[in-house]
C-alpha atoms as a PDB file:
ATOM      1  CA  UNK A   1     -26.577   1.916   5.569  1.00  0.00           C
ATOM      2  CA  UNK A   2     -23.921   4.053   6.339  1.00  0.00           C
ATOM      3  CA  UNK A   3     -20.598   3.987   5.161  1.00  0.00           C
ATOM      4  CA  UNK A   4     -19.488   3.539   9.238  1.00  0.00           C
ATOM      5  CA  UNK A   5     -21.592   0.650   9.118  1.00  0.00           C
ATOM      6  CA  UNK A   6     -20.337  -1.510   6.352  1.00  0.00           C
ATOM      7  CA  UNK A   7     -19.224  -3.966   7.537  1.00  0.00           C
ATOM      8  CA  UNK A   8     -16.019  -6.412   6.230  1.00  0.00           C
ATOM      9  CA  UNK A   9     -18.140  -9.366   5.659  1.00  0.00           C
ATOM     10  CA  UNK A  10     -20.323  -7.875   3.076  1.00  0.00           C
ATOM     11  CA  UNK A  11     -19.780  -8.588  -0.506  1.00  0.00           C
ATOM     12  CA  UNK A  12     -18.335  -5.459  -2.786  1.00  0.00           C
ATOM     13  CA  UNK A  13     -20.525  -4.874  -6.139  1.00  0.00           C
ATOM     14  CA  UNK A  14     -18.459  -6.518  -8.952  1.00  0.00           C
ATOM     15  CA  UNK A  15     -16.628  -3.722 -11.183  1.00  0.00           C
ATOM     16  CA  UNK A  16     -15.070  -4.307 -14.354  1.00  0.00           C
ATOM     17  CA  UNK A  17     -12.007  -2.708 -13.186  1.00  0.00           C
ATOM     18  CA  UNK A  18      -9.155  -5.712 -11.814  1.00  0.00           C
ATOM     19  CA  UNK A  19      -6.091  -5.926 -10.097  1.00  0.00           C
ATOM     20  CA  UNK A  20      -2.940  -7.426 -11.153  1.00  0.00           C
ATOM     21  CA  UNK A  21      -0.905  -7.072  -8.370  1.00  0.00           C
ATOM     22  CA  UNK A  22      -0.283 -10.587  -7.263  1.00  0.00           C
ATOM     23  CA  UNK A  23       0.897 -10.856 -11.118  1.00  0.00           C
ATOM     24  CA  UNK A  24       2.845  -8.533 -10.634  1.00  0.00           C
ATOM     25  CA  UNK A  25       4.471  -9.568  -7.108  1.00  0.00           C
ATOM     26  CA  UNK A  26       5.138 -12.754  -8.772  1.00  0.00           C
ATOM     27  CA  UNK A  27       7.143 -11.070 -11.252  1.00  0.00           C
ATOM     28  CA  UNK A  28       9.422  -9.311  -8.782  1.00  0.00           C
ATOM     29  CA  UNK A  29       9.604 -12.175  -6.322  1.00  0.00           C
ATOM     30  CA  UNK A  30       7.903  -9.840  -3.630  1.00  0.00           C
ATOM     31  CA  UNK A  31       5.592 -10.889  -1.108  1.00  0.00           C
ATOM     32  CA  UNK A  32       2.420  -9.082   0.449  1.00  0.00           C
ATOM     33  CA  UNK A  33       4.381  -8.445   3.792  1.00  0.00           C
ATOM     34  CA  UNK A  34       7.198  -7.190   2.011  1.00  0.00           C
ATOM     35  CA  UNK A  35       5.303  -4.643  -0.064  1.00  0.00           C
ATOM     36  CA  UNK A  36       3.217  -3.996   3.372  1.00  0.00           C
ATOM     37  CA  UNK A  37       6.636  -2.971   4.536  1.00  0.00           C
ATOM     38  CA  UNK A  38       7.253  -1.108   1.818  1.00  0.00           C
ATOM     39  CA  UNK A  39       4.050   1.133   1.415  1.00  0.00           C
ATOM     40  CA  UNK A  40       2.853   1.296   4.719  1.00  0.00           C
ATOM     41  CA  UNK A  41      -0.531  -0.895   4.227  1.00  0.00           C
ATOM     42  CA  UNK A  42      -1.781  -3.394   5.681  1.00  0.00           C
ATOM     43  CA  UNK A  43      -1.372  -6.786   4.531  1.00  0.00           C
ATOM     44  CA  UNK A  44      -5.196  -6.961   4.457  1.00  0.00           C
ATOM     45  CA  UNK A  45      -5.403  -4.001   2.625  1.00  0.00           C
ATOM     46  CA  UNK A  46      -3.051  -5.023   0.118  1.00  0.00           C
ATOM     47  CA  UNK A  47      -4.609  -8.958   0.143  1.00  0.00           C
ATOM     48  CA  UNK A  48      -8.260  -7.269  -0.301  1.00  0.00           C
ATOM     49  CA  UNK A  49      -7.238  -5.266  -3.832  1.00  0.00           C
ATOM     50  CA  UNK A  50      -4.986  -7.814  -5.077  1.00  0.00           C
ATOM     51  CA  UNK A  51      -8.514 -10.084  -4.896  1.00  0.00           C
ATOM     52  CA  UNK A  52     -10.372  -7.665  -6.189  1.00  0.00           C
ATOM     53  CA  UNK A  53     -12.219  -6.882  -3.323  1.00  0.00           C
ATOM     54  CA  UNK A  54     -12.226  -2.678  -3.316  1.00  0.00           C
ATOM     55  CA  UNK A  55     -14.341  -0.422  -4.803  1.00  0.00           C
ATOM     56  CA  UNK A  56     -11.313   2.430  -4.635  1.00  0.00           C
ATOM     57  CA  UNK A  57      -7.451   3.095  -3.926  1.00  0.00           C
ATOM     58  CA  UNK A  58      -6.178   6.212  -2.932  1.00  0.00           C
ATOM     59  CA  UNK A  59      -4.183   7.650  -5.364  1.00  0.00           C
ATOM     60  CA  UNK A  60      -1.384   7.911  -2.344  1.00  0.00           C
ATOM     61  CA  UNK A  61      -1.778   4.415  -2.076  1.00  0.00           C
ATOM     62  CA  UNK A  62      -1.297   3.602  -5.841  1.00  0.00           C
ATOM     63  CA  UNK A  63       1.582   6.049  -5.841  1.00  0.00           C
ATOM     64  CA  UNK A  64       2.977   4.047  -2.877  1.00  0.00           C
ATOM     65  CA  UNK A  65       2.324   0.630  -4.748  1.00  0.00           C
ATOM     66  CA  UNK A  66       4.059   1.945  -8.032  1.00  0.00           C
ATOM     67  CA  UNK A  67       7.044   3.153  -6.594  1.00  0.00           C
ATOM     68  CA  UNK A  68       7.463  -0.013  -4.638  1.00  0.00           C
ATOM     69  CA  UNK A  69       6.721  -2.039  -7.702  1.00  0.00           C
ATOM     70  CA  UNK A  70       8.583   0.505 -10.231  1.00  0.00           C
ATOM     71  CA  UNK A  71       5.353  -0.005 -12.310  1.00  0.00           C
ATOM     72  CA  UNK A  72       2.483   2.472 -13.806  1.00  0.00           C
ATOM     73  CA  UNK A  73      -0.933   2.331 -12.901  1.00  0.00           C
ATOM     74  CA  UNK A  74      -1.887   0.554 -15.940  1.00  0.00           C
ATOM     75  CA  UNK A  75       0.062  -2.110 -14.612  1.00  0.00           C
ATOM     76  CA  UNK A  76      -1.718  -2.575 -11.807  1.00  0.00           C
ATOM     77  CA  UNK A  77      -4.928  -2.518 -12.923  1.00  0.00           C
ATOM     78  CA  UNK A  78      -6.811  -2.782 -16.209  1.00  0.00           C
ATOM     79  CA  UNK A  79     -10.498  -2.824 -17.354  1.00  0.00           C
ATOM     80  CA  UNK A  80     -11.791  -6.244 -18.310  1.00  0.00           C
ATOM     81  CA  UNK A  81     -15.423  -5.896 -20.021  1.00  0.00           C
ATOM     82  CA  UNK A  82     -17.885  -7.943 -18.889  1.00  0.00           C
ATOM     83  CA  UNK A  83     -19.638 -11.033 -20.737  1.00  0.00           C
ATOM     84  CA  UNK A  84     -22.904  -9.780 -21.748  1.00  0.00           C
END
């Protein structure tokens, strides 16, 4: 299938790699809409990786996010190893 084709409703392979951004938004009292605002992504966008629910972020996009947040990267996301 095509990358075109993909469509939202399909499930994205699990990665070890998570997001703590609604940790974060906690900590700074900051909504999705607000950072939306902010960055210029969509709430969806936004709701999709702070569920873990991306395979990738732009690094514009994580620049974005960071600046917004006043955070690093490693702040935003860490690798948790799987169970074997």
């Amino acid at each position: 299938m095509s990358r075109s084709a993909r469509t939202t409703s399909e499930p994205v392979a699990p990665t070890a790699i998570r997001c703590d951004l609604g940790r974060l938004l906690e900590q700074r009292d900051m909504t999705l809409t607000q950072l939306s605002a902010l960055v210029g992504v969509s709430v969806t966008n936004l709701s999709l990786l702070k569920n873990d629910h991306v395979r990738a972020i732009r690094y514009s996009t994580l620049e974005a996010i960071c600046r917004a947040l006043d955070c690093q990267p490693g702040d935003l996301l860490h690798y948790e190893e799987e169970p074997r």
